[in-house]
PDB file of N, CA and C in Angstrom:
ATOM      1  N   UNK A   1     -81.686  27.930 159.451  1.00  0.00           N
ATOM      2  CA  UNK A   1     -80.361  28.170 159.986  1.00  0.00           C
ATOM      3  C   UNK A   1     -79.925  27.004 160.867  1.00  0.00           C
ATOM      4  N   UNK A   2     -80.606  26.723 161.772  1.00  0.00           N
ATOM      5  CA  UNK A   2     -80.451  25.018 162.660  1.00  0.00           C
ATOM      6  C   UNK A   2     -79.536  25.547 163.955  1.00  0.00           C
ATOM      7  N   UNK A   3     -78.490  24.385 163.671  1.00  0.00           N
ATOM      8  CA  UNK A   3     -77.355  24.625 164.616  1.00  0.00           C
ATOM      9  C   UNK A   3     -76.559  25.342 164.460  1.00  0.00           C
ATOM     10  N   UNK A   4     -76.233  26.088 163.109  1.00  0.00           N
ATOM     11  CA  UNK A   4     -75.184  26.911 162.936  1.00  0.00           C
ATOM     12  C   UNK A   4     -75.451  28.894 162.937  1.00  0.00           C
ATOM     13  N   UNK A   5     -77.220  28.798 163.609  1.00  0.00           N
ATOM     14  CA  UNK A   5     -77.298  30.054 163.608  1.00  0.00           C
ATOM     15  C   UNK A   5     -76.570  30.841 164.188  1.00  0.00           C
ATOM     16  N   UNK A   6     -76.139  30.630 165.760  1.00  0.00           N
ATOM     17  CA  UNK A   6     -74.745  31.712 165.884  1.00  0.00           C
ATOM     18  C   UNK A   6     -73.626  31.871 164.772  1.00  0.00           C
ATOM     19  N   UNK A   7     -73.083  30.744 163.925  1.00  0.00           N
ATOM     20  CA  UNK A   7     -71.856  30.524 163.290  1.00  0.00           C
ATOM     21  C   UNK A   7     -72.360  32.103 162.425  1.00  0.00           C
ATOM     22  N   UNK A   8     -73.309  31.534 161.944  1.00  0.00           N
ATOM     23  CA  UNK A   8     -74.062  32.880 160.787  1.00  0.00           C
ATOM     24  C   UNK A   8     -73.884  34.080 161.428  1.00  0.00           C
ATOM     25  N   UNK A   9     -74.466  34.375 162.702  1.00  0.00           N
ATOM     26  CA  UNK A   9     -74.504  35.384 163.241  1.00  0.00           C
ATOM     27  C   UNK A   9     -73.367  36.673 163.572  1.00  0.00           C
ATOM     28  N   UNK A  10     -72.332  35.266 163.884  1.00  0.00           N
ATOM     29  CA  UNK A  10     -71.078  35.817 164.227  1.00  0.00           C
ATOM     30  C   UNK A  10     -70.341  36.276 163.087  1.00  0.00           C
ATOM     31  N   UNK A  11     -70.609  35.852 161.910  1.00  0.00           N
ATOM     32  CA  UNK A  11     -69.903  36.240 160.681  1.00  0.00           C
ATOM     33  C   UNK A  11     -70.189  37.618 160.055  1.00  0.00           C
ATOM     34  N   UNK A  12     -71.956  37.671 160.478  1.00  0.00           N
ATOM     35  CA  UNK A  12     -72.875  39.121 160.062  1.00  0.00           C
ATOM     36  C   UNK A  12     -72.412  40.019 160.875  1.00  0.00           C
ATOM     37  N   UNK A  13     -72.188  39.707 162.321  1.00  0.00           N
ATOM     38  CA  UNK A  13     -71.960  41.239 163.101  1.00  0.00           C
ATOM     39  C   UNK A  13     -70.611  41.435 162.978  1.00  0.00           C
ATOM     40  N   UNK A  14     -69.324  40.576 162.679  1.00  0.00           N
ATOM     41  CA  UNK A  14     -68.373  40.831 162.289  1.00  0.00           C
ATOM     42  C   UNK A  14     -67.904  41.513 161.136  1.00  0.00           C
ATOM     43  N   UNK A  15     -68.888  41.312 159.844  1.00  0.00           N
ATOM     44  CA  UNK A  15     -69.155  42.071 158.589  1.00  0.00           C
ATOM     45  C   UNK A  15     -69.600  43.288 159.048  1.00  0.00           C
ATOM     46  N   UNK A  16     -70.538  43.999 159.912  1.00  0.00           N
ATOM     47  CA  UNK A  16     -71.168  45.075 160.857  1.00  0.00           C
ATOM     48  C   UNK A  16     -70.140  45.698 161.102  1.00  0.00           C
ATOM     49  N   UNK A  17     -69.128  45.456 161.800  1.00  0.00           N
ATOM     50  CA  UNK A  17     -68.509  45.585 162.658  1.00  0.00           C
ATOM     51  C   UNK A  17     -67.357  46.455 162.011  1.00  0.00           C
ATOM     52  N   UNK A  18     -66.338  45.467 161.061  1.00  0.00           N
ATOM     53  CA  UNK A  18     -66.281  45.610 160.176  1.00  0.00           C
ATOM     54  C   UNK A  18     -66.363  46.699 158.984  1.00  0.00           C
ATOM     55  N   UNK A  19     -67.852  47.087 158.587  1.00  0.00           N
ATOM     56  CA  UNK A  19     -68.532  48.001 157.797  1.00  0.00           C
ATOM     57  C   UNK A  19     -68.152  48.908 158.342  1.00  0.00           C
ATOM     58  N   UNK A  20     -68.566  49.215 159.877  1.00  0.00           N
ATOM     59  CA  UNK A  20     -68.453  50.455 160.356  1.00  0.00           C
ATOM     60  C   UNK A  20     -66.956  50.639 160.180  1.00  0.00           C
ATOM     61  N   UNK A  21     -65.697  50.095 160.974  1.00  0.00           N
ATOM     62  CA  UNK A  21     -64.481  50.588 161.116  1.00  0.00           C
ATOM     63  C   UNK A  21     -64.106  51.025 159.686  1.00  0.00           C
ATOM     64  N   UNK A  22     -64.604  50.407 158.600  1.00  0.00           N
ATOM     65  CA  UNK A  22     -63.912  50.342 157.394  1.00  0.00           C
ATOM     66  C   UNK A  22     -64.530  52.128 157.155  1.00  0.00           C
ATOM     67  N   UNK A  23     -65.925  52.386 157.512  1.00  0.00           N
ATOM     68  CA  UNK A  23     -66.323  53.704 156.660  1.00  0.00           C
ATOM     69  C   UNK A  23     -65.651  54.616 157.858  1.00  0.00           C
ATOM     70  N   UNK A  24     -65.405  54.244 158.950  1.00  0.00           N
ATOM     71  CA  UNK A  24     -64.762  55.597 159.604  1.00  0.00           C
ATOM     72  C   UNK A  24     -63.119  55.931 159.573  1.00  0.00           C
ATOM     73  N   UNK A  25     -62.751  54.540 159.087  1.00  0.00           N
ATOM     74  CA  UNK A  25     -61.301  54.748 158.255  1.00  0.00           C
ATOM     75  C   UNK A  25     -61.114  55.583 156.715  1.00  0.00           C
ATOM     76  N   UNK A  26     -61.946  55.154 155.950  1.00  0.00           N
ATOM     77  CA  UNK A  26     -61.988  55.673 154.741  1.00  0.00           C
ATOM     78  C   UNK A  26     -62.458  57.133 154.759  1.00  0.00           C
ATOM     79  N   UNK A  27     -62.951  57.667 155.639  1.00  0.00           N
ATOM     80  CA  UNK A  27     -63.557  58.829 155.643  1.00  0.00           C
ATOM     81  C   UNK A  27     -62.456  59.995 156.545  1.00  0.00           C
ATOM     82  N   UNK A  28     -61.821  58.985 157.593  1.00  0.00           N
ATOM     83  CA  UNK A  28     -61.113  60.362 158.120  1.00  0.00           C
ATOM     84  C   UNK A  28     -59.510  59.870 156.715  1.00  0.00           C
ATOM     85  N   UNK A  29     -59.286  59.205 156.154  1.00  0.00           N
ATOM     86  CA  UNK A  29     -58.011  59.459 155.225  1.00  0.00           C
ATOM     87  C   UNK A  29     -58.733  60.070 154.516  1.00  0.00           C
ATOM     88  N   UNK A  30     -59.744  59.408 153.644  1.00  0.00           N
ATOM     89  CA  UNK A  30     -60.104  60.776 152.199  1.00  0.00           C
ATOM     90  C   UNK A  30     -60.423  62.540 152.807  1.00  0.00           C
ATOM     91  N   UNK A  31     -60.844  62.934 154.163  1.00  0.00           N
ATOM     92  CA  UNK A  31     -60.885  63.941 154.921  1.00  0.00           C
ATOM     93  C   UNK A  31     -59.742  65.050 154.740  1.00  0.00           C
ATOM     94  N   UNK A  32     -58.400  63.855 154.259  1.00  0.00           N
ATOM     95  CA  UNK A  32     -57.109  64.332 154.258  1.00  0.00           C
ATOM     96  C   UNK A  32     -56.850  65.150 153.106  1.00  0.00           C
ATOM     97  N   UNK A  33     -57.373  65.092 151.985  1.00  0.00           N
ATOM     98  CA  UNK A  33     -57.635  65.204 150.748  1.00  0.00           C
ATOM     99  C   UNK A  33     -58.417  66.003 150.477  1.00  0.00           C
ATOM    100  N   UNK A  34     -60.115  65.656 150.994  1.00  0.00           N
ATOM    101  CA  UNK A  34     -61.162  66.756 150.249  1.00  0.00           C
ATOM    102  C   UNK A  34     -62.014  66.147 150.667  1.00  0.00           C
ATOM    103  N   UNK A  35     -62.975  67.193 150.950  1.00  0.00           N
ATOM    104  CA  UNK A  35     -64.496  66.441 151.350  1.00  0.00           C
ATOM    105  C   UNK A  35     -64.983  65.604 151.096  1.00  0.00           C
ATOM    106  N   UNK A  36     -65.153  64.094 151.943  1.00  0.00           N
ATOM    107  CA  UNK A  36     -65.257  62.676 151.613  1.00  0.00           C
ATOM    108  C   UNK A  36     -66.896  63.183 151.092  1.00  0.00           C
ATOM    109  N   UNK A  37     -67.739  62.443 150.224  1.00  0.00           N
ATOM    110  CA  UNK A  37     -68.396  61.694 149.729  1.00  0.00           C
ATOM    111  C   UNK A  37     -69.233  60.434 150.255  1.00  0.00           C
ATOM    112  N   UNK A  38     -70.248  60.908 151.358  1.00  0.00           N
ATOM    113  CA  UNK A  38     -70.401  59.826 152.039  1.00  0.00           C
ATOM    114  C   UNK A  38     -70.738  58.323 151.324  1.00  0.00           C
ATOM    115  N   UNK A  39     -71.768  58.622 150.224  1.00  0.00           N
ATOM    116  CA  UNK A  39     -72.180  57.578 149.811  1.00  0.00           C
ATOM    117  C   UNK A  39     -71.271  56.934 149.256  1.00  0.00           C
ATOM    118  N   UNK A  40     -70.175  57.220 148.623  1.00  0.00           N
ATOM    119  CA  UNK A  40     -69.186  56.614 148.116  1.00  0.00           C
ATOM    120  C   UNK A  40     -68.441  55.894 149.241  1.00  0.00           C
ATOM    121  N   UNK A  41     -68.147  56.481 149.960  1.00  0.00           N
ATOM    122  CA  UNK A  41     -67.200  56.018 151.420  1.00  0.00           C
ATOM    123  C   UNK A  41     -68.250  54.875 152.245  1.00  0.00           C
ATOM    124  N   UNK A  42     -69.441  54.660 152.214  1.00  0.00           N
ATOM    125  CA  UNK A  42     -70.252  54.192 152.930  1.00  0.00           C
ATOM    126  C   UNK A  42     -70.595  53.271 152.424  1.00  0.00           C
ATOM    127  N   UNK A  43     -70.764  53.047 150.322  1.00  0.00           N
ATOM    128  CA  UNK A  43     -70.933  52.021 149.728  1.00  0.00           C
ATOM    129  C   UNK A  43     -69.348  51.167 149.276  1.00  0.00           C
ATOM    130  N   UNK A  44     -68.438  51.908 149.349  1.00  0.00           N
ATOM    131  CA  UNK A  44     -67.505  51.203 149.614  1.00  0.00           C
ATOM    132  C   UNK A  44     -66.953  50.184 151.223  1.00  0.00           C
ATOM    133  N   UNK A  45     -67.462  50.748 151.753  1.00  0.00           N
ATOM    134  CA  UNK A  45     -67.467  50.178 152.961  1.00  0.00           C
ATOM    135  C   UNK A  45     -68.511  49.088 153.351  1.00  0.00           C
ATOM    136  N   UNK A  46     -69.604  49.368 153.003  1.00  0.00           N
ATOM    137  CA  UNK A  46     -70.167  47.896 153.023  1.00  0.00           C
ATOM    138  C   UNK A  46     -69.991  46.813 151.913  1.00  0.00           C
ATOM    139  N   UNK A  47     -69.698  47.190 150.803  1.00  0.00           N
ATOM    140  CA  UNK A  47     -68.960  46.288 149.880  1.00  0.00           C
ATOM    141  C   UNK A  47     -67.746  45.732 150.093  1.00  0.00           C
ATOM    142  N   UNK A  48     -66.863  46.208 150.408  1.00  0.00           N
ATOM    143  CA  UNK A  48     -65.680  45.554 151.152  1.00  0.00           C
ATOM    144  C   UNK A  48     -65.748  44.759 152.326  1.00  0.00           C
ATOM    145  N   UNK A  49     -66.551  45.443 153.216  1.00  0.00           N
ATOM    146  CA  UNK A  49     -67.042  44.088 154.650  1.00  0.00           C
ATOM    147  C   UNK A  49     -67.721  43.355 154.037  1.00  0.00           C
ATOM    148  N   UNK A  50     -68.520  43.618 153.400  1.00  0.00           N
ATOM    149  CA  UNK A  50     -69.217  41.798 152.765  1.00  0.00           C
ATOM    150  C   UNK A  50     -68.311  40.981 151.969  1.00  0.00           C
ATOM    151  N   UNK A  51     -67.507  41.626 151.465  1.00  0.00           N
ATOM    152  CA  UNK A  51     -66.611  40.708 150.816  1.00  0.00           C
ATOM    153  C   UNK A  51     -65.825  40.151 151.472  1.00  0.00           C
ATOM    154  N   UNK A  52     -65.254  40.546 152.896  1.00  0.00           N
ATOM    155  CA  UNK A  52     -64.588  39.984 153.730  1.00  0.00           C
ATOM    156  C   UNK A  52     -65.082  38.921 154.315  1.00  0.00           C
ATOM    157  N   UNK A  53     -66.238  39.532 154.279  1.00  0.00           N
ATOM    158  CA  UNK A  53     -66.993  38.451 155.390  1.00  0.00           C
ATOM    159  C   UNK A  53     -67.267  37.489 154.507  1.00  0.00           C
ATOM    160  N   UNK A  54     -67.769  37.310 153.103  1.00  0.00           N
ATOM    161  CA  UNK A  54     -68.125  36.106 152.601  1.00  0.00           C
ATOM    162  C   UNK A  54     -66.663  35.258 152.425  1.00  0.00           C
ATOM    163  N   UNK A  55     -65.607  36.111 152.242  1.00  0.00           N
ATOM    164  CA  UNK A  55     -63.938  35.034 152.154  1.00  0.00           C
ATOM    165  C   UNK A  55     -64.040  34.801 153.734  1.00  0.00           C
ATOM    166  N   UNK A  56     -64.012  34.878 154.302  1.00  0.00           N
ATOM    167  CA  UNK A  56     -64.234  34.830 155.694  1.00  0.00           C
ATOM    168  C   UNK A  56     -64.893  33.298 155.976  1.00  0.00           C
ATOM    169  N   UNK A  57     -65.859  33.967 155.624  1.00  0.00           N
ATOM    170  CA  UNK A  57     -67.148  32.287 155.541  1.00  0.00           C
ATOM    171  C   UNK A  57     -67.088  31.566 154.753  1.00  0.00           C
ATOM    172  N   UNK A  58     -66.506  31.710 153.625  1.00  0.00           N
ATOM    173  CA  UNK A  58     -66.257  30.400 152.405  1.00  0.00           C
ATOM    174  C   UNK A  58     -64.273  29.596 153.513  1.00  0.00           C
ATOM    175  N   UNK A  59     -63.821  30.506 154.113  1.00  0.00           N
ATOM    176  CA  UNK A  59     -62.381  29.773 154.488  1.00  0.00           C
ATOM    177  C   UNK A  59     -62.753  28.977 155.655  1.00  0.00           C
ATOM    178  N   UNK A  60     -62.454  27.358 155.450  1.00  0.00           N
ATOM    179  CA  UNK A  60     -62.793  26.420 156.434  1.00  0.00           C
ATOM    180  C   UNK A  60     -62.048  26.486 157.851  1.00  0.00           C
ATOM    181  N   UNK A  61     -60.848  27.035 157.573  1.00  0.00           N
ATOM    182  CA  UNK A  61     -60.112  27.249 158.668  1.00  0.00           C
ATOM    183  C   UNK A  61     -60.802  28.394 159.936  1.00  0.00           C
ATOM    184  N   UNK A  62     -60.843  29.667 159.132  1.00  0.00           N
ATOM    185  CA  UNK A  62     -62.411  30.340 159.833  1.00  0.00           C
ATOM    186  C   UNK A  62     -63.389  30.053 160.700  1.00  0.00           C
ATOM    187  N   UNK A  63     -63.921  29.180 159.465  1.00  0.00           N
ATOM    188  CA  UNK A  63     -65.362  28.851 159.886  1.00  0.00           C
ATOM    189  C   UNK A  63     -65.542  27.270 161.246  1.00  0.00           C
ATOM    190  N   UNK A  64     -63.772  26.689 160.894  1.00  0.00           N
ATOM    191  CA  UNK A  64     -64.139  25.732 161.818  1.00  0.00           C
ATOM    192  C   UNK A  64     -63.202  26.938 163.240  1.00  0.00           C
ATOM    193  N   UNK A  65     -63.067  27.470 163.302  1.00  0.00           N
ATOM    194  CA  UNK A  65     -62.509  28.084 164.684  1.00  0.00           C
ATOM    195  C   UNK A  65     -63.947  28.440 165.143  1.00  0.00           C
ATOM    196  N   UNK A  66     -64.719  29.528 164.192  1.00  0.00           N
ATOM    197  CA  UNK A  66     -65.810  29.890 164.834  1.00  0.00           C
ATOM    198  C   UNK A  66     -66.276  28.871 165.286  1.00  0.00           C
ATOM    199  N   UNK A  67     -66.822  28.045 164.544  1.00  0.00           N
ATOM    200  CA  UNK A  67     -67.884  26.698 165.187  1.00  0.00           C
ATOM    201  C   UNK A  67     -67.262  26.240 166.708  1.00  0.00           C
ATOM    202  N   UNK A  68     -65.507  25.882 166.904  1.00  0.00           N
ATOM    203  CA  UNK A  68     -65.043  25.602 168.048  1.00  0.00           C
ATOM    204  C   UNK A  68     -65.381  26.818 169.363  1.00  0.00           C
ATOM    205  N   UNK A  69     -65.670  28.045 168.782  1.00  0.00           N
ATOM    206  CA  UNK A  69     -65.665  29.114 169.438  1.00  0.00           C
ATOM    207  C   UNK A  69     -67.002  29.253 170.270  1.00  0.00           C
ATOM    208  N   UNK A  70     -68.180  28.833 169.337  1.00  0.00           N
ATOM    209  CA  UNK A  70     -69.850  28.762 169.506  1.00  0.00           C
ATOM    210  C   UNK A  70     -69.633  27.852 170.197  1.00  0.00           C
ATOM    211  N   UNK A  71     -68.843  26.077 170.104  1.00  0.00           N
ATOM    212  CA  UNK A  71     -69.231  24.999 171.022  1.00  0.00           C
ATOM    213  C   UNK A  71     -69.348  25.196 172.361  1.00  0.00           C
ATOM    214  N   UNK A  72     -67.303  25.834 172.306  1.00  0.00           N
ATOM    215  CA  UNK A  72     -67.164  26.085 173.821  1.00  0.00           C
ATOM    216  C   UNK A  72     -68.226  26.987 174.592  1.00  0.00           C
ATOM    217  N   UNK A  73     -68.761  28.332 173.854  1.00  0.00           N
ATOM    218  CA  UNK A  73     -69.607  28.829 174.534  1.00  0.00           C
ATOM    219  C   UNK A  73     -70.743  28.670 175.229  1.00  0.00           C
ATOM    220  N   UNK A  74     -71.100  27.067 174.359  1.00  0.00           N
ATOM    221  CA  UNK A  74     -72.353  26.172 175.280  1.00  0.00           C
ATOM    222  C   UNK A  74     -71.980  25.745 176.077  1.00  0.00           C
ATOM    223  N   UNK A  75     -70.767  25.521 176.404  1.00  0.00           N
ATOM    224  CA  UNK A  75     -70.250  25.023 177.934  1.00  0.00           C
ATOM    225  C   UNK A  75     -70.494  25.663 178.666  1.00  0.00           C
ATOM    226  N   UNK A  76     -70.544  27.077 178.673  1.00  0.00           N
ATOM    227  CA  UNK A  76     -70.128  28.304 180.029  1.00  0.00           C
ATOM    228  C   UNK A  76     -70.797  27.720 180.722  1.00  0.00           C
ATOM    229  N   UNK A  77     -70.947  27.737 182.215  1.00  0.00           N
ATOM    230  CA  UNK A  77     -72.269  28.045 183.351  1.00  0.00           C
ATOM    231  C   UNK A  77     -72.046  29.578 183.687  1.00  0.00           C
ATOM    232  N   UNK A  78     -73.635  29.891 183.156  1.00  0.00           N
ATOM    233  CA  UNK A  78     -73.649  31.425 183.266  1.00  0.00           C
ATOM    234  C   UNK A  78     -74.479  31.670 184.515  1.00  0.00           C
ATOM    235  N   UNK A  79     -73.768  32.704 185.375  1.00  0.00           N
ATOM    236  CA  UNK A  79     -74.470  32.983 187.076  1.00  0.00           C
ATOM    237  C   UNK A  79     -76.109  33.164 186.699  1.00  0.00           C
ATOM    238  N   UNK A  80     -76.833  32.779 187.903  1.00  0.00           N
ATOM    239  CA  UNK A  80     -78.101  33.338 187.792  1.00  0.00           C
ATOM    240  C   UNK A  80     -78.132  34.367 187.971  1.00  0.00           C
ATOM    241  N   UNK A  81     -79.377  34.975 188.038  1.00  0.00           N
ATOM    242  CA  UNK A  81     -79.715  36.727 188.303  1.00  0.00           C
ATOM    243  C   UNK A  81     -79.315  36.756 189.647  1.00  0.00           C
ATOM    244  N   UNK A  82     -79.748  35.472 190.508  1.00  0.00           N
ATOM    245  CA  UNK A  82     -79.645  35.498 191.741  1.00  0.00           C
ATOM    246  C   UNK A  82     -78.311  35.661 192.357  1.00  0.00           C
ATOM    247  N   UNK A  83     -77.577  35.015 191.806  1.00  0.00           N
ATOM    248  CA  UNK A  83     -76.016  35.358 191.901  1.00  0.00           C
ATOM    249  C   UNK A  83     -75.362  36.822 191.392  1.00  0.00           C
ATOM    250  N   UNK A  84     -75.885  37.033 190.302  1.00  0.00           N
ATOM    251  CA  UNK A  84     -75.105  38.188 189.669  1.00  0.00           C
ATOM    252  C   UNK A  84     -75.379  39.366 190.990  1.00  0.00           C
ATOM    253  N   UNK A  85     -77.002  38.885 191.357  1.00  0.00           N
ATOM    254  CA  UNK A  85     -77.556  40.498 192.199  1.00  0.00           C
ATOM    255  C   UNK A  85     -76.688  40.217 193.414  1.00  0.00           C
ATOM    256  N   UNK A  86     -76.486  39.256 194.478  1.00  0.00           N
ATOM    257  CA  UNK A  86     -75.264  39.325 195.621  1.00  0.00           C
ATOM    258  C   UNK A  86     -74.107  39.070 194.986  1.00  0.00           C
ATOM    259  N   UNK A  87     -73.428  39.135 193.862  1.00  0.00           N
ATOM    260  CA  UNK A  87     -71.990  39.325 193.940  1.00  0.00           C
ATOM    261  C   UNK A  87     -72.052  40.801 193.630  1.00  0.00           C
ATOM    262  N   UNK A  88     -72.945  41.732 192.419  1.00  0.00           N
ATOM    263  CA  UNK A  88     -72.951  42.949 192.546  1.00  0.00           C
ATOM    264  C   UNK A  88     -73.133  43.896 193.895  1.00  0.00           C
ATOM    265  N   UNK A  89     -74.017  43.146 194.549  1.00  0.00           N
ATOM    266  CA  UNK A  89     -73.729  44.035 196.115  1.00  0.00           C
ATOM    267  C   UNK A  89     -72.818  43.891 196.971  1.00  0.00           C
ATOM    268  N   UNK A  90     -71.567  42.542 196.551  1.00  0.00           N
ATOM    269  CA  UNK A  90     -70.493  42.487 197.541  1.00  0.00           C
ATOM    270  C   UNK A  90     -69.820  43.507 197.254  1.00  0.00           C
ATOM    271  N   UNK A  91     -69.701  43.420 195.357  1.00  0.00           N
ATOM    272  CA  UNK A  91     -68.971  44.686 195.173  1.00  0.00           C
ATOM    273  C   UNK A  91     -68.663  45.927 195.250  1.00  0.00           C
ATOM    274  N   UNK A  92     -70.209  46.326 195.632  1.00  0.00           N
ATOM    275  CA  UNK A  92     -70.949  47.816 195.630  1.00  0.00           C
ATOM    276  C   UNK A  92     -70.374  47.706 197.889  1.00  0.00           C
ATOM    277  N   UNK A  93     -70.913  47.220 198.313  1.00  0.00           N
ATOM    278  CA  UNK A  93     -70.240  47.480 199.683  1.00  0.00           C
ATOM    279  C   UNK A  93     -68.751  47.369 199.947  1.00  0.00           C
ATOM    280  N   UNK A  94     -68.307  46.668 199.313  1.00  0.00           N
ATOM    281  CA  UNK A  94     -66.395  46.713 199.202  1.00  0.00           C
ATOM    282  C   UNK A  94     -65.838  47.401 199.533  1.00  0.00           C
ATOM    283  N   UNK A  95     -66.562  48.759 197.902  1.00  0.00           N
ATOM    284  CA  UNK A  95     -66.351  49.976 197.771  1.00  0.00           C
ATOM    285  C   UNK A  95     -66.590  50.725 198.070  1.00  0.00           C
ATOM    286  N   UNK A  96     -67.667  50.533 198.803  1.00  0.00           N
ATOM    287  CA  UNK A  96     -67.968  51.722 199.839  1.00  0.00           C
ATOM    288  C   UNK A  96     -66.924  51.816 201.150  1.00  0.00           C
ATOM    289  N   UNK A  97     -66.522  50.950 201.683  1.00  0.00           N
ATOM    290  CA  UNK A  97     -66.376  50.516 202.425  1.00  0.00           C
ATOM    291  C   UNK A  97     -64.486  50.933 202.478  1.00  0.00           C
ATOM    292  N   UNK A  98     -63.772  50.714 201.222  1.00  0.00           N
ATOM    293  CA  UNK A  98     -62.874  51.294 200.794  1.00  0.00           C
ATOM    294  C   UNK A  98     -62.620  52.884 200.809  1.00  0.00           C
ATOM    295  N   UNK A  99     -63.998  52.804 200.050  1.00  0.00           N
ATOM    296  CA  UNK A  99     -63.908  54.347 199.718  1.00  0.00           C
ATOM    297  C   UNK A  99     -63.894  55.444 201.433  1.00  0.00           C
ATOM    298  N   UNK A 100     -64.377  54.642 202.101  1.00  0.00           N
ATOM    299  CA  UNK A 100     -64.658  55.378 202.962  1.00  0.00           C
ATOM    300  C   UNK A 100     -63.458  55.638 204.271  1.00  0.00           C
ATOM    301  N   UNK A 101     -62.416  54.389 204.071  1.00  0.00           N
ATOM    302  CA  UNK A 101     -61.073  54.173 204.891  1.00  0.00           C
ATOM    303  C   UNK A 101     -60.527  55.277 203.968  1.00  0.00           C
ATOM    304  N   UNK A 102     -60.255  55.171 202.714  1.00  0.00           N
ATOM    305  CA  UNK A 102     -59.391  55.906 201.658  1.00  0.00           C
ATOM    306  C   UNK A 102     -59.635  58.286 202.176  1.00  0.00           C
ATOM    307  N   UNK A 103     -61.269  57.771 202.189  1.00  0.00           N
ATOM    308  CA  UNK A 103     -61.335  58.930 202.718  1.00  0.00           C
ATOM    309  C   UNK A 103     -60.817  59.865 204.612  1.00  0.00           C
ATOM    310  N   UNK A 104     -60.820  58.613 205.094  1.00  0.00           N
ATOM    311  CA  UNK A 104     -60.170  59.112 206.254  1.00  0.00           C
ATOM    312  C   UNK A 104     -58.545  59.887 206.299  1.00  0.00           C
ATOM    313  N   UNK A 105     -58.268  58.681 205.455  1.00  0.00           N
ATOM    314  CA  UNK A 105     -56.615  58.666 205.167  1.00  0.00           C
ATOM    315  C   UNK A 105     -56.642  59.778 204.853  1.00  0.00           C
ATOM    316  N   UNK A 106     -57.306  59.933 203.902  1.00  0.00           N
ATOM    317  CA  UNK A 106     -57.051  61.409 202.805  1.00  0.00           C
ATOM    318  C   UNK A 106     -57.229  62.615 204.110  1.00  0.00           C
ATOM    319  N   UNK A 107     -58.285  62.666 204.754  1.00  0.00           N
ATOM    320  CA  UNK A 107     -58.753  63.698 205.433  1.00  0.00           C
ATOM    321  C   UNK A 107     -57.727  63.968 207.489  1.00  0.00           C
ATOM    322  N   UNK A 108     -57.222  62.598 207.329  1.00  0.00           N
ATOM    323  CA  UNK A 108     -56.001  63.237 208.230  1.00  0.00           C
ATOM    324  C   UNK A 108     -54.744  63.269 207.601  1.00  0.00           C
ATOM    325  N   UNK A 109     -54.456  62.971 206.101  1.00  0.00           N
ATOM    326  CA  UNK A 109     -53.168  63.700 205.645  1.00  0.00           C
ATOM    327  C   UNK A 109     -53.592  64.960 205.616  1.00  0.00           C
ATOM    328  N   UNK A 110     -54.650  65.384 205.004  1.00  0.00           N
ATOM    329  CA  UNK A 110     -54.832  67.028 205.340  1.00  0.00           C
ATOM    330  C   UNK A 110     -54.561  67.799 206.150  1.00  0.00           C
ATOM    331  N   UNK A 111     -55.461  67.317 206.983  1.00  0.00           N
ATOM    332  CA  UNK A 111     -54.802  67.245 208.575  1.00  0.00           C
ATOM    333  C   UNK A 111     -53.634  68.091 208.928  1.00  0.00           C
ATOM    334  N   UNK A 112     -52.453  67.012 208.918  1.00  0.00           N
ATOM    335  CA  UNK A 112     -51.556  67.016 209.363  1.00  0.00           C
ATOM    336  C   UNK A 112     -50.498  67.655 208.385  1.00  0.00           C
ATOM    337  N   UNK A 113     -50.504  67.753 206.723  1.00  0.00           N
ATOM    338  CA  UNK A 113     -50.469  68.450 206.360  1.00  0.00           C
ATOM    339  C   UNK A 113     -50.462  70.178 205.831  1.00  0.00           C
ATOM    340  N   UNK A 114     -52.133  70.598 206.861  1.00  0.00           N
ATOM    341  CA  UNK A 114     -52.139  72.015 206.652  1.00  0.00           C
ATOM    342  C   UNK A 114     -51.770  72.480 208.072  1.00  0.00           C
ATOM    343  N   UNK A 115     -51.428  71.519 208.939  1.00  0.00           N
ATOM    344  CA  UNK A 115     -51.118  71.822 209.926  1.00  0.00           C
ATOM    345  C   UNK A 115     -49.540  72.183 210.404  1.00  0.00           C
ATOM    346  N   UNK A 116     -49.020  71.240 209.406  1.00  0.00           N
ATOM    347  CA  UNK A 116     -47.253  70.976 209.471  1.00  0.00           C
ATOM    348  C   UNK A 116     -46.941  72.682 208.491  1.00  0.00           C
ATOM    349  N   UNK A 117     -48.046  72.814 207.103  1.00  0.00           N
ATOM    350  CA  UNK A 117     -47.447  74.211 206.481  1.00  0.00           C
ATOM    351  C   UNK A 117     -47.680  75.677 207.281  1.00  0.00           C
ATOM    352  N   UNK A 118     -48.611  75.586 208.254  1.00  0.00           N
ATOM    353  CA  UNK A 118     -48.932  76.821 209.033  1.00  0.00           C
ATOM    354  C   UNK A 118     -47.809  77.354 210.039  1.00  0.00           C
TER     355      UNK A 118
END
């Protein structure tokens, strides 16, 4: 596969992907009708995503977006663990922290609320 194993990859789980939407489309319309036929609905459905997917992968226009798509993705800088774990706890105290003003608010509109209907 080399350098183009994502390119491949991305084409297979898109065929996947694909497969599935196609058999849960075909199954709730024929549903409409009469008791779908899974194997029929299921081998039509992966026959049709592979066929997509191979016009898919034979069209250069396609296949060179994907490849531009895989390059850029070697660019990212992806956070370390070390980062991900203190920006997830800024977030997690935020919200607490929110949550807990939000709850005041709430608990003297009550307040003043069951106080104003009495």
């Amino acid at each position: 596969m080399g350098a183009n194993k994502f390119i491949h990859l991305t084409f297979a789980l898109a065929g996947l992907l694909a497969a599935f939407v196609l058999a849960r489309a075909t199954d709730w319309v024929w549903s409409y009708f009469a008791k779908p036929n899974d194997l029929m609905v299921n081998g039509f459905a992966v026959v049709g995503a592979a066929l997509a997917a191979f016009i898919a992968y034979r069209n250069e226009r396609v296949f060179a977006t994907i490849h531009d798509i895989t390059r850029e993705l070697e660019k990212v800088s992806w956070p370390t663990r070390k980062e991900t774990s203190a920006a997830t706890i800024v977030v997690l105290v935020t919200v607490s922290i929110s949550a807990i003003i939000l709850s005041g608010f709430d608990a003297i509109w009550a307040f003043f609320t069951n106080w104003f209907l009495r």
